[in-house]
Structure formats: structure tokens, C-alpha cells
N, C-alpha and C. Protein backbone atom coordinates (compact mmCIF):
# COMPACT_ATOMS: atom_id res chain seq x y z
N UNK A 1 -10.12 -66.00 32.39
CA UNK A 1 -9.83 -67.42 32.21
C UNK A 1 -10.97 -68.13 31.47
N UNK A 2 -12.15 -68.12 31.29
CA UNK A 2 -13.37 -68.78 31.08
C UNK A 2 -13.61 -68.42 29.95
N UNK A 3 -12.87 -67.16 29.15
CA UNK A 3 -12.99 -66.65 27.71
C UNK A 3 -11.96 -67.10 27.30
N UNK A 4 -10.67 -67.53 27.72
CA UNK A 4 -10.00 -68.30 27.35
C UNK A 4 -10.78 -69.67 26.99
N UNK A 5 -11.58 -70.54 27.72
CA UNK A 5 -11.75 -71.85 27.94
C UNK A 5 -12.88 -71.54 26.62
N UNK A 6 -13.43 -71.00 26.61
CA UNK A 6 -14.78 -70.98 25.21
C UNK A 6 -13.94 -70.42 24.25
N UNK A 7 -13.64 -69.83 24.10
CA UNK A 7 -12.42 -69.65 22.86
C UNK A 7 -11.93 -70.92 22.57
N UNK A 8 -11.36 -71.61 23.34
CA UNK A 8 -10.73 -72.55 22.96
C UNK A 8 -11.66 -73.93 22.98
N UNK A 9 -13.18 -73.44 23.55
CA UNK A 9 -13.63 -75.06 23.14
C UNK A 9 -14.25 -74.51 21.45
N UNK A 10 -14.78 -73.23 21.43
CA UNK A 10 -15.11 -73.25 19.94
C UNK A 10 -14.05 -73.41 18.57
N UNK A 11 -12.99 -73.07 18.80
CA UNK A 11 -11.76 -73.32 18.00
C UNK A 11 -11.77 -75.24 18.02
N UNK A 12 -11.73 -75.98 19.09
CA UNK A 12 -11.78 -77.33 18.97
C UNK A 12 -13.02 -77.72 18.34
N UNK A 13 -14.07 -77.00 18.74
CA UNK A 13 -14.96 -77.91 18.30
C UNK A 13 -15.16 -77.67 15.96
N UNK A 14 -14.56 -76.27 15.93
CA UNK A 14 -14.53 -75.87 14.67
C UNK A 14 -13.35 -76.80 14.22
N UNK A 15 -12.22 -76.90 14.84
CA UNK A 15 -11.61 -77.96 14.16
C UNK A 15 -12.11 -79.39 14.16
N UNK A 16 -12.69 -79.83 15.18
CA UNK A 16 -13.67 -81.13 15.32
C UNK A 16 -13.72 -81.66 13.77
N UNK A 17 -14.87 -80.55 13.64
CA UNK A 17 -16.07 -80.42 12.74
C UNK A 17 -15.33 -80.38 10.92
N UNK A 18 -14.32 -80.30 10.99
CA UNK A 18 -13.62 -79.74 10.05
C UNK A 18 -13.06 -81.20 9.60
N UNK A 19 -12.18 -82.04 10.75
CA UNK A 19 -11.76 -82.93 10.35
C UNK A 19 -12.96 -83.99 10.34
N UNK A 20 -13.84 -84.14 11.00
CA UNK A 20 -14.48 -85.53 10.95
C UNK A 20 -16.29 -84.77 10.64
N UNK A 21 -17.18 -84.15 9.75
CA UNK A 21 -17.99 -83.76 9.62
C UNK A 21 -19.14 -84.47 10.00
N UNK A 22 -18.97 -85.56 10.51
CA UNK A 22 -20.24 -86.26 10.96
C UNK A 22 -20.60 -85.92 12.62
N UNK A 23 -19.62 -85.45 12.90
CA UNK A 23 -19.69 -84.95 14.41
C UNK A 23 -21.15 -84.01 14.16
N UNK A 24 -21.76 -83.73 15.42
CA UNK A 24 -23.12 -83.19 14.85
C UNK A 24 -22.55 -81.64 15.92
N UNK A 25 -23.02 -80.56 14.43
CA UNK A 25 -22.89 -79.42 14.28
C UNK A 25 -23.76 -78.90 15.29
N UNK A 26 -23.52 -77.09 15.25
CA UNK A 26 -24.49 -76.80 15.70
C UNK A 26 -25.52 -76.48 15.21
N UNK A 27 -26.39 -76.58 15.61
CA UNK A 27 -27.80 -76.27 15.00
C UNK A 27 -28.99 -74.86 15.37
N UNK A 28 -28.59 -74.66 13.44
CA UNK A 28 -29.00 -72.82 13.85
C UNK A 28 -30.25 -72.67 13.75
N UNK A 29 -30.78 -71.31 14.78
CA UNK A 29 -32.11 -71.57 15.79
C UNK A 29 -33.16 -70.00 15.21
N UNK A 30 -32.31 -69.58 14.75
CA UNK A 30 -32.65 -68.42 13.78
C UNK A 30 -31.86 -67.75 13.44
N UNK A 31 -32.28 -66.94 11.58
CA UNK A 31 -31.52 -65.60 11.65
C UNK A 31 -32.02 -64.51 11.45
N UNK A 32 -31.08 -63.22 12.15
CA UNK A 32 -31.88 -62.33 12.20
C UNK A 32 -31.06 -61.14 11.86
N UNK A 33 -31.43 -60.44 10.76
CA UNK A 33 -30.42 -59.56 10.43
C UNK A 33 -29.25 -60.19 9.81
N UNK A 34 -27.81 -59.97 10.13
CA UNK A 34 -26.62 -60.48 9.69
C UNK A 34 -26.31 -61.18 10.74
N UNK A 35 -27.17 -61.68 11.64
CA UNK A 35 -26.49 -62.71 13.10
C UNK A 35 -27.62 -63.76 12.93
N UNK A 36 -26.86 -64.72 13.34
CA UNK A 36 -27.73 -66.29 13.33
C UNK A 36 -27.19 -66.78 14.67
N UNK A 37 -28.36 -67.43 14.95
CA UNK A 37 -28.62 -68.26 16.69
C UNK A 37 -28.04 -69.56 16.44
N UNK A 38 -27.49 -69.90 17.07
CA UNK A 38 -26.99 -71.83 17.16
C UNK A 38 -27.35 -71.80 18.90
N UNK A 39 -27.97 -73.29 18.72
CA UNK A 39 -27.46 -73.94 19.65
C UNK A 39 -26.83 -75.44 19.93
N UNK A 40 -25.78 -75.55 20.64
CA UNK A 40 -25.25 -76.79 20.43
C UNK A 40 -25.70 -77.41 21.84
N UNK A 41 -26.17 -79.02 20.71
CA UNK A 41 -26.99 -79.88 21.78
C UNK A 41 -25.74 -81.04 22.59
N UNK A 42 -24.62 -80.89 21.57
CA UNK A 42 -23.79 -82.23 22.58
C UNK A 42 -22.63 -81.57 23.45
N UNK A 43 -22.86 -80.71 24.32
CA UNK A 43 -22.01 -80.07 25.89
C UNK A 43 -23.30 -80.57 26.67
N UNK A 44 -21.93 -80.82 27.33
CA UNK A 44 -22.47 -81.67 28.80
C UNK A 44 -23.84 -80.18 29.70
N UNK A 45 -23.09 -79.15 29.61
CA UNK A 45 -23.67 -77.82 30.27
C UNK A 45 -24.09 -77.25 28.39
N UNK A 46 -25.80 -77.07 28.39
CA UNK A 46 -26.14 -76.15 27.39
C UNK A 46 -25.38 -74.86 26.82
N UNK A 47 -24.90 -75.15 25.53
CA UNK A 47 -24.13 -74.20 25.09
C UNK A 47 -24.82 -73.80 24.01
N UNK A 48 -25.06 -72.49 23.44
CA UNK A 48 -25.84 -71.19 22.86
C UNK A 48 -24.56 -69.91 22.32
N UNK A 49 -25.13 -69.46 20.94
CA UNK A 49 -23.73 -68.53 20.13
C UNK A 49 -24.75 -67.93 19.78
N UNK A 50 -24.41 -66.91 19.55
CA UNK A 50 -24.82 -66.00 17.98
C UNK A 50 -23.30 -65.43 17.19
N UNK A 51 -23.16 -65.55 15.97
CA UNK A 51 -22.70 -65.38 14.84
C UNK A 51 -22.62 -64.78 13.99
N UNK A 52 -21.49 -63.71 13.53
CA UNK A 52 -21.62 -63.08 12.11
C UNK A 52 -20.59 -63.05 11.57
N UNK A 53 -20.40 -62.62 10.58
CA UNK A 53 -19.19 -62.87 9.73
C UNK A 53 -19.12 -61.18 9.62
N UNK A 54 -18.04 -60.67 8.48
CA UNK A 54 -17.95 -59.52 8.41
C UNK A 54 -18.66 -59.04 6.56
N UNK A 55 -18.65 -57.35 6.74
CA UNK A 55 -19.58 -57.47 5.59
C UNK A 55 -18.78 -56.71 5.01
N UNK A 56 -17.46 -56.68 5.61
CA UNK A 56 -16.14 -55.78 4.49
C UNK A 56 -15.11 -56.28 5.40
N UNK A 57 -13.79 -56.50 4.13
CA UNK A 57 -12.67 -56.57 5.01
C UNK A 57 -11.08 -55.93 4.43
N UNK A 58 -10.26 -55.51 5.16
CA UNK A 58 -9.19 -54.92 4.63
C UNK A 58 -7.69 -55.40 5.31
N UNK A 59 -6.87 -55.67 4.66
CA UNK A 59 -6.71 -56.00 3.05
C UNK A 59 -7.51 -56.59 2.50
N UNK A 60 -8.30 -56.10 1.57
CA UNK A 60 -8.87 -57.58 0.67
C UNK A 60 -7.89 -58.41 -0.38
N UNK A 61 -6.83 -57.79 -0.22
CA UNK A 61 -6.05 -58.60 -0.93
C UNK A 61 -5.12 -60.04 -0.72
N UNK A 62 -5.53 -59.99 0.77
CA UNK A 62 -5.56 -61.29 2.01
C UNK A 62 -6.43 -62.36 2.22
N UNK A 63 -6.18 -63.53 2.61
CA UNK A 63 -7.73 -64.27 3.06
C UNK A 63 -7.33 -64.78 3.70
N UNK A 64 -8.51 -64.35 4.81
CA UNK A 64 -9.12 -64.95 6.41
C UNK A 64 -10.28 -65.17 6.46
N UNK A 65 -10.88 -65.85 7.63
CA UNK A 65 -12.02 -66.35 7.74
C UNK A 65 -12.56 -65.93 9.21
N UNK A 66 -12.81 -64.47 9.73
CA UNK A 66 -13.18 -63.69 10.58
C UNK A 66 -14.84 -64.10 11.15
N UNK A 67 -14.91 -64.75 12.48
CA UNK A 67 -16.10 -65.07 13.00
C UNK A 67 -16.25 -63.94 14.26
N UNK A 68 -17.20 -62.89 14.55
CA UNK A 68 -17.34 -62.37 16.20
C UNK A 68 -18.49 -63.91 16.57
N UNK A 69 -18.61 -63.89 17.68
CA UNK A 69 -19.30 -64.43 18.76
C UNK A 69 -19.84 -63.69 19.75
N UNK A 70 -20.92 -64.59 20.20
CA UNK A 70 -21.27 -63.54 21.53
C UNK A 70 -21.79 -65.66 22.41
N UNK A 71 -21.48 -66.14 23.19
CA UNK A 71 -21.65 -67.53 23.84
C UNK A 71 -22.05 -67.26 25.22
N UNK A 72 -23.00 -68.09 25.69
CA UNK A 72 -23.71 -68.31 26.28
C UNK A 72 -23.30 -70.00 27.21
N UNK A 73 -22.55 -70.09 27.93
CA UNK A 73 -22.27 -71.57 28.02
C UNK A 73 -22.82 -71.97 29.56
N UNK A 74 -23.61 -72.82 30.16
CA UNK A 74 -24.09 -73.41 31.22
C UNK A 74 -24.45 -71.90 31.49
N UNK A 75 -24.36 -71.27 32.99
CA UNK A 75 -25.57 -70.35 33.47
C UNK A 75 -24.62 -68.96 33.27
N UNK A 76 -23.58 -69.27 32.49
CA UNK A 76 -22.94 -68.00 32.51
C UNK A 76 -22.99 -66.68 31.87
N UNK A 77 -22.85 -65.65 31.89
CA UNK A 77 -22.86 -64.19 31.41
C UNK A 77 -22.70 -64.48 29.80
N UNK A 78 -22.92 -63.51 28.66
CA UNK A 78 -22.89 -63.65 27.86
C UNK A 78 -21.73 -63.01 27.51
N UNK A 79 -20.64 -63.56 26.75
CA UNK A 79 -19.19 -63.52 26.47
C UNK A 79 -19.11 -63.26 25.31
N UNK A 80 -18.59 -62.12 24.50
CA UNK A 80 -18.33 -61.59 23.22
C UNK A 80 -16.78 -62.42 23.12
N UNK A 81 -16.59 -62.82 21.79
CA UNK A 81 -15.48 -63.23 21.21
C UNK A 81 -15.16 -62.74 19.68
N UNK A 82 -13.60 -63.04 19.89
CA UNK A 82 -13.68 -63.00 18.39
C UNK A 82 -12.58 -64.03 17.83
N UNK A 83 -13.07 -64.59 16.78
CA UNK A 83 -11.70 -66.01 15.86
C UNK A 83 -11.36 -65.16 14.88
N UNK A 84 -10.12 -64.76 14.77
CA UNK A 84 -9.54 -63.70 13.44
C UNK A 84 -9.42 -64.67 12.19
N UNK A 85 -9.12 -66.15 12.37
CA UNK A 85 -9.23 -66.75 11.10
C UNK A 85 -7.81 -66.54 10.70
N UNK A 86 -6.95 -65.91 11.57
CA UNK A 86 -5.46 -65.99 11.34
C UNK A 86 -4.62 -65.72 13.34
N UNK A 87 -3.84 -66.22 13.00
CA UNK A 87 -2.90 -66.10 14.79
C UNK A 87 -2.51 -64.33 14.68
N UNK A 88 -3.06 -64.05 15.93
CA UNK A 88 -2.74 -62.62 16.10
C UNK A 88 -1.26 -62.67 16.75
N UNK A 89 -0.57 -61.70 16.19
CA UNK A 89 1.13 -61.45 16.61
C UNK A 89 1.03 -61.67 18.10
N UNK A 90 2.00 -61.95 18.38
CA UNK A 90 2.31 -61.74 20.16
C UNK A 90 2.22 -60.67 20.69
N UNK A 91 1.75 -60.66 21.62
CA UNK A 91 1.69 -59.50 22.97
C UNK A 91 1.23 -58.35 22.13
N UNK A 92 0.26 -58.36 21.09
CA UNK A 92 0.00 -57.39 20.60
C UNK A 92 -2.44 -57.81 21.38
N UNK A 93 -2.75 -56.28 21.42
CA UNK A 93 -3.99 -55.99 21.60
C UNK A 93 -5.37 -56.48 19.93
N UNK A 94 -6.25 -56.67 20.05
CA UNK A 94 -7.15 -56.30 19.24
C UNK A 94 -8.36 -55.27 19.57
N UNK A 95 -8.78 -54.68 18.61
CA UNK A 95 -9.88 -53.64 19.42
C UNK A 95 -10.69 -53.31 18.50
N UNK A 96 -12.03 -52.99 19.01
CA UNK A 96 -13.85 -53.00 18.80
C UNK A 96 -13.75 -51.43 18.51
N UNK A 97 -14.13 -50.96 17.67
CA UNK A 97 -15.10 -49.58 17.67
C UNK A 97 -16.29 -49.60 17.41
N UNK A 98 -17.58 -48.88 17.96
CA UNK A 98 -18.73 -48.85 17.91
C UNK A 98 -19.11 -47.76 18.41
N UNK A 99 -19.66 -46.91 17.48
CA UNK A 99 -19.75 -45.44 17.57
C UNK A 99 -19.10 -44.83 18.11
N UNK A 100 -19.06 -43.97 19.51
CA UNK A 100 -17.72 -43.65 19.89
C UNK A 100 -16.89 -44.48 21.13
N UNK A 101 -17.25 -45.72 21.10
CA UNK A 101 -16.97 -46.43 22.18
C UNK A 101 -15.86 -47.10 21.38
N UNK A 102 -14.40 -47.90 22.30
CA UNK A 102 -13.35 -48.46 21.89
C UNK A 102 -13.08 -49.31 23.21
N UNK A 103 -12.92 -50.59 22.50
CA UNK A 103 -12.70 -51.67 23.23
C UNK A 103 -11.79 -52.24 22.95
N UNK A 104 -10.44 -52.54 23.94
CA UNK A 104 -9.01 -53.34 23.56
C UNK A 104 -9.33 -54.70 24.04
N UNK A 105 -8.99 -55.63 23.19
CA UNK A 105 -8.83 -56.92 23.88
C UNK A 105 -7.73 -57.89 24.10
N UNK A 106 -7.84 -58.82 24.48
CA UNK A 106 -6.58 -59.69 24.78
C UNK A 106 -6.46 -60.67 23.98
N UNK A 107 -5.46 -61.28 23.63
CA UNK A 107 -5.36 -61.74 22.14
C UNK A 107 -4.06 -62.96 22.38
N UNK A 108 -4.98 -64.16 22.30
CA UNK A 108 -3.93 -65.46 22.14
C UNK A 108 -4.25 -66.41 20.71
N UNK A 109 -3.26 -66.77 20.13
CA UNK A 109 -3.49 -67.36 18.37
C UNK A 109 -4.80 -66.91 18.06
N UNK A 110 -5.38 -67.19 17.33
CA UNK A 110 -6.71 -66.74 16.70
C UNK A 110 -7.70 -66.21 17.51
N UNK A 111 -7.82 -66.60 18.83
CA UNK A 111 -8.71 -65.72 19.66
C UNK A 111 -8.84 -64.60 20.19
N UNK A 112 -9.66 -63.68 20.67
CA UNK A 112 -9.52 -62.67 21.19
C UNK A 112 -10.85 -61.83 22.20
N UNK A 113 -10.57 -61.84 23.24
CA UNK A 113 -11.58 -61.62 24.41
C UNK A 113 -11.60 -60.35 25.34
N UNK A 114 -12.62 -59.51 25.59
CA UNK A 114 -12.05 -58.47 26.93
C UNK A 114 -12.13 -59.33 28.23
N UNK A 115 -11.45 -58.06 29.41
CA UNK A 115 -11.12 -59.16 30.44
C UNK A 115 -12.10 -59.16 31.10
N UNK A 116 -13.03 -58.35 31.57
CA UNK A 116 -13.61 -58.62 32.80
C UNK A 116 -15.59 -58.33 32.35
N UNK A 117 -16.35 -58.92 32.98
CA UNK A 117 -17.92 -59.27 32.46
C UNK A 117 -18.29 -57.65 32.56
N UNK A 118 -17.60 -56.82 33.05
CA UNK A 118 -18.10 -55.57 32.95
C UNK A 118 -18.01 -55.00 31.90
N UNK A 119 -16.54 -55.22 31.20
CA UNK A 119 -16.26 -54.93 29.59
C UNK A 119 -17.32 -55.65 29.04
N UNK A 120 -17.48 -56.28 28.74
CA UNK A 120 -18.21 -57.35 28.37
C UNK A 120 -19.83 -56.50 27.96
N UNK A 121 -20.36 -56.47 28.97
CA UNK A 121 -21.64 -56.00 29.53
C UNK A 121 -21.78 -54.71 28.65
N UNK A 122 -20.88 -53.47 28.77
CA UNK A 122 -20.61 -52.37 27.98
C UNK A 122 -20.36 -52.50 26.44
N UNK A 123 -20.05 -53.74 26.14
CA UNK A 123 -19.62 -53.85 24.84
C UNK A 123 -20.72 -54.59 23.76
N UNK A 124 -21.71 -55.08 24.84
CA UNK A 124 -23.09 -55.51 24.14
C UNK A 124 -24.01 -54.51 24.27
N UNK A 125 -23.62 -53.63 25.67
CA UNK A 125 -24.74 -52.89 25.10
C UNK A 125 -24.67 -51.78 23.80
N UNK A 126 -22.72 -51.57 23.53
CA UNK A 126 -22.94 -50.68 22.20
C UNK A 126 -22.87 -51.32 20.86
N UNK A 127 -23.16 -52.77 21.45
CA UNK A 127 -23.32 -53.28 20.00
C UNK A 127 -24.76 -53.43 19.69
N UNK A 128 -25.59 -52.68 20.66
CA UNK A 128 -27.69 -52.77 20.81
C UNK A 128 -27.71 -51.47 20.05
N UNK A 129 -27.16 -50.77 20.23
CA UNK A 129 -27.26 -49.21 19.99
C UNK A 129 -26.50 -48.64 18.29
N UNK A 130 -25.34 -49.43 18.21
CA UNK A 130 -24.98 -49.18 16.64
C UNK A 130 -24.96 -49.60 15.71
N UNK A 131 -24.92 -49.41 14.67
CA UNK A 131 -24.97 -49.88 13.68
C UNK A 131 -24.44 -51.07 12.32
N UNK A 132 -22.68 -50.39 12.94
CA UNK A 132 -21.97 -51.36 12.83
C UNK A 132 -20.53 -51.91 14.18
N UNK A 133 -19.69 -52.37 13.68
CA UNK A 133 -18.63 -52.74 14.22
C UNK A 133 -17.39 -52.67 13.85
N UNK A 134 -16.16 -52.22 14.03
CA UNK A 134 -15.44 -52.42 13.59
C UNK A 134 -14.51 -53.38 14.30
N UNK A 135 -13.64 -54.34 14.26
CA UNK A 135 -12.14 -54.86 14.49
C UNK A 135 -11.39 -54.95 13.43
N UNK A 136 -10.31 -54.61 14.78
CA UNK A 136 -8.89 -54.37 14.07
C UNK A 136 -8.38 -55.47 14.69
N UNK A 137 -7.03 -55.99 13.97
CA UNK A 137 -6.27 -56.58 14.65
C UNK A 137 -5.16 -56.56 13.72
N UNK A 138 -3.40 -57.36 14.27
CA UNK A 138 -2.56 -57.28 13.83
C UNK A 138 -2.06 -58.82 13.54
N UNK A 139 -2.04 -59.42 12.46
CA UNK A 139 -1.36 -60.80 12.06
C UNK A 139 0.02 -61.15 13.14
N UNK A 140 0.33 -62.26 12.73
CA UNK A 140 1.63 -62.60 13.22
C UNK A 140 2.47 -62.84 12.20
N UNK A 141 1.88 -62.27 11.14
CA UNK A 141 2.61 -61.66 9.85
C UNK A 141 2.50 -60.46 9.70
N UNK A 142 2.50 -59.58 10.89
CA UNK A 142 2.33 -57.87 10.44
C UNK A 142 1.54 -57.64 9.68
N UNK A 143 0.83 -58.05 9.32
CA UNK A 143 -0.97 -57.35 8.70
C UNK A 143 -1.74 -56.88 9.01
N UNK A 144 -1.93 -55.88 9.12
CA UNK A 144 -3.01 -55.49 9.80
C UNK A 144 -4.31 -55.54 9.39
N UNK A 145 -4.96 -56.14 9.60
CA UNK A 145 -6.60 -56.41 9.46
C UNK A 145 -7.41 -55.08 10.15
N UNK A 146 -9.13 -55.21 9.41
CA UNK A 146 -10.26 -54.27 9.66
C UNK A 146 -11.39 -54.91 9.22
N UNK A 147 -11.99 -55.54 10.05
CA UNK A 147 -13.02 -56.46 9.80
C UNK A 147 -14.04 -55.49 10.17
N UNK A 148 -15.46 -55.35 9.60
CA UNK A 148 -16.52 -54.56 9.53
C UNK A 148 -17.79 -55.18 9.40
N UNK A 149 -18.25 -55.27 10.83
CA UNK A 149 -19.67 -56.00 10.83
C UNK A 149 -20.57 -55.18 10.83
N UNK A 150 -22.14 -55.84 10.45
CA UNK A 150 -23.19 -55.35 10.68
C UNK A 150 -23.68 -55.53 11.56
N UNK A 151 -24.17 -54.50 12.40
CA UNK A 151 -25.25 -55.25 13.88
C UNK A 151 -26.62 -54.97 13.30
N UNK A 152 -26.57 -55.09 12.29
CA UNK A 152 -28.53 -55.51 12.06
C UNK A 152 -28.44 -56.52 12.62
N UNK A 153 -29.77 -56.96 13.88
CA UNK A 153 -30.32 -58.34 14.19
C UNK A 153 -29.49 -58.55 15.10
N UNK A 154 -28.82 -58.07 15.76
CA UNK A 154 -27.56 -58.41 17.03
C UNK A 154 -28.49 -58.33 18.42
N UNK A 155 -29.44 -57.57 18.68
CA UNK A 155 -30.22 -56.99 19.59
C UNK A 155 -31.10 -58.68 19.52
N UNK A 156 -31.98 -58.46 18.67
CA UNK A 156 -32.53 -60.05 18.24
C UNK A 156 -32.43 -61.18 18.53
N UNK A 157 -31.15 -61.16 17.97
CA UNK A 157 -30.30 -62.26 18.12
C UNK A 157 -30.16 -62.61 19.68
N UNK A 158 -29.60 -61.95 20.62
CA UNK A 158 -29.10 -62.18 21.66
C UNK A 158 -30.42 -62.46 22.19
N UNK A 159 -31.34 -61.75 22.58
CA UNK A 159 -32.46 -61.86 23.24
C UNK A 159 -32.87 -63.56 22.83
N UNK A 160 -32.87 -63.73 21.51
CA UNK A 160 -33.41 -65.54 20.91
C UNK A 160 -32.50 -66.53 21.64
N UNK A 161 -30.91 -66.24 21.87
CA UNK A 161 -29.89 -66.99 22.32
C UNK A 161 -30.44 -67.13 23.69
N UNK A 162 -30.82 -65.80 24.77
CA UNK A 162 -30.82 -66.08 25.87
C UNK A 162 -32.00 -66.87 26.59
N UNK A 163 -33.11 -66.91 25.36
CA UNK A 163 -34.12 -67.39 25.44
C UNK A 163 -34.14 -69.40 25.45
N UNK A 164 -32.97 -69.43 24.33
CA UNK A 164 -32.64 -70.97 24.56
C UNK A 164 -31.37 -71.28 25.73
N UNK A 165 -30.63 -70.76 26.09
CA UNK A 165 -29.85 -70.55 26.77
C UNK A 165 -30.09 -69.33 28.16
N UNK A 166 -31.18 -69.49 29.32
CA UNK A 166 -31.22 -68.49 30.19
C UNK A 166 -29.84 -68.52 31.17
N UNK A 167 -29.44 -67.27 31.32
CA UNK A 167 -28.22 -67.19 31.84
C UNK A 167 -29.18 -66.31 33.24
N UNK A 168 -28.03 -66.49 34.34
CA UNK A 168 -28.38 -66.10 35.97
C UNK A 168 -27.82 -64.80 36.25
């Protein structure tokens, strides 16, 4: 439920920001590698991201706008996400590869989350250890997407996030 609720405050606050740009952004705290630190100063409870985009994508003959996340919000666990930048089909999965590890997730319009802080926990630590990332996912136009990140600076990164953001 709570990866639901940050999914959906970062989708609001990206649309926020989209329609009225004076709203004040977040403000990025370093970068490191292909991931950059934000932290956003106007939540009531300190809220903290790290960020990457992808560094290949397939179809390229498509355009989306593919963000992973990893959020940090008031004293809570650190929560991997992902915004596909398009509505994932219904009742269909998205899923992580990272070396030989595979992660399915749960998938409502553009968001997509695993369920429980244990996934979670396992899925940062093989994103410390490899190199890259892969997601997949499936449109709600039957497309299938393959977004391909770099985890240079992911290790970095998180450690800088938790540093502005200490989680319990």
C-alpha cells in the first residue's frame, strides 16, 4: 500500500510541476555515476529519491519517458520504483533483471512496485553488486518495452540519500 501512496505522490507531484513550474522542484543533492540525489524540501515528513533514466531503450522506435526510483519518505525503508512514462496493460507484471537475479512487480498505470520490504531489500542489494539493470514491461498498447540502466553510482547514491534522509 505505501508504494502505492509514493508512486502516486511522485506522479502528482511530476504532474504538479509540469502544469504550474513555479511550484518548487526538487532539489538535486548530488550526482554520482548515472544516479542523482534530490531532496524535496516542501513534504510535510522529509522526502529523499535517487534517479536514473535509462541508457538504452527498445523499441526505439517508440517514445517514453522511463524514470527507476529508489524514495526515502519520513522514517521509512527505502522503496525502489519505477514510472514507465506510459500506462502498463492491465493485470499484466513488470520485471528487474540484475545479473542472475529476477524481480516481478506489480503494476498500476505508469507505476510499478515489488510487494513486500524484503523484495525490496534484495533488490537493492543486487542493484550494489551489478552493473546494470534491466526492465521490462508491457504497454496498454501491447508494446513491449526494455529499459536498460546503468548502476554506476547507485551504491553512492543511496548511501548520500540516506544520509539526507536517515531511515529507522
Amino acid at each position: 500500500m505505501l508504494k502505492k501512496v509514493i508512486t502516486l505522490i511522485l506522479s502528482i507531484f511530476i504532474l504538479m510541476v509540469n502544469i504550474n513550474p513555479s511550484l518548487a522542484e526538487p532539489i538535486l543533492k548530488g550526482k554520482y555515476g548515472d544516479w542523482n540525489v534530490f531532496i524535496n524540501p516542501d513534504t510535510d515528513s522529509q522526502m529523499c529519491f535517487i534517479a536514473s533514466k535509462p541508457i538504452k531503450q527498445i523499441p526505439s522506435s517508440k517514445s517514453w519517458d522511463p524514470t527507476f526510483y529508489i524514495t526515502t519518505f519520513g522514517e521509512a525503508s527505502n522503496e525502489p520504483s519505477v514510472s514507465a512514462g506510459y500506462n502498463y496493460k492491465n493485470e499484466t507484471q513488470a520485471s528487474i533483471k540484475i545479473l542472475e537475479y529476477t524481480f516481478l512487480l506489480s503494476t498500476n498505470g505508469q507505476g510499478a512496485w515489488l510487494g513486500t520490504v524484503k523484495e525490496e531489500e534484495k533488490l537493492i542489494d543486487a542493484m550494489k553488486k551489478g552493473a546494470s539493470m534491466v526492465v521490462k514491461g508491457e504497454s496498454e498498447f501491447n508494446t513491449l518495452t526494455t529499459d536498460t540502466y546503468s548502476l554506476k553510482g547507485v551504491t553512492r547514491s543511496i548511501l548520500e540519500m540516506n544520509k539526507l534522509c536517515p531511515i529507522k
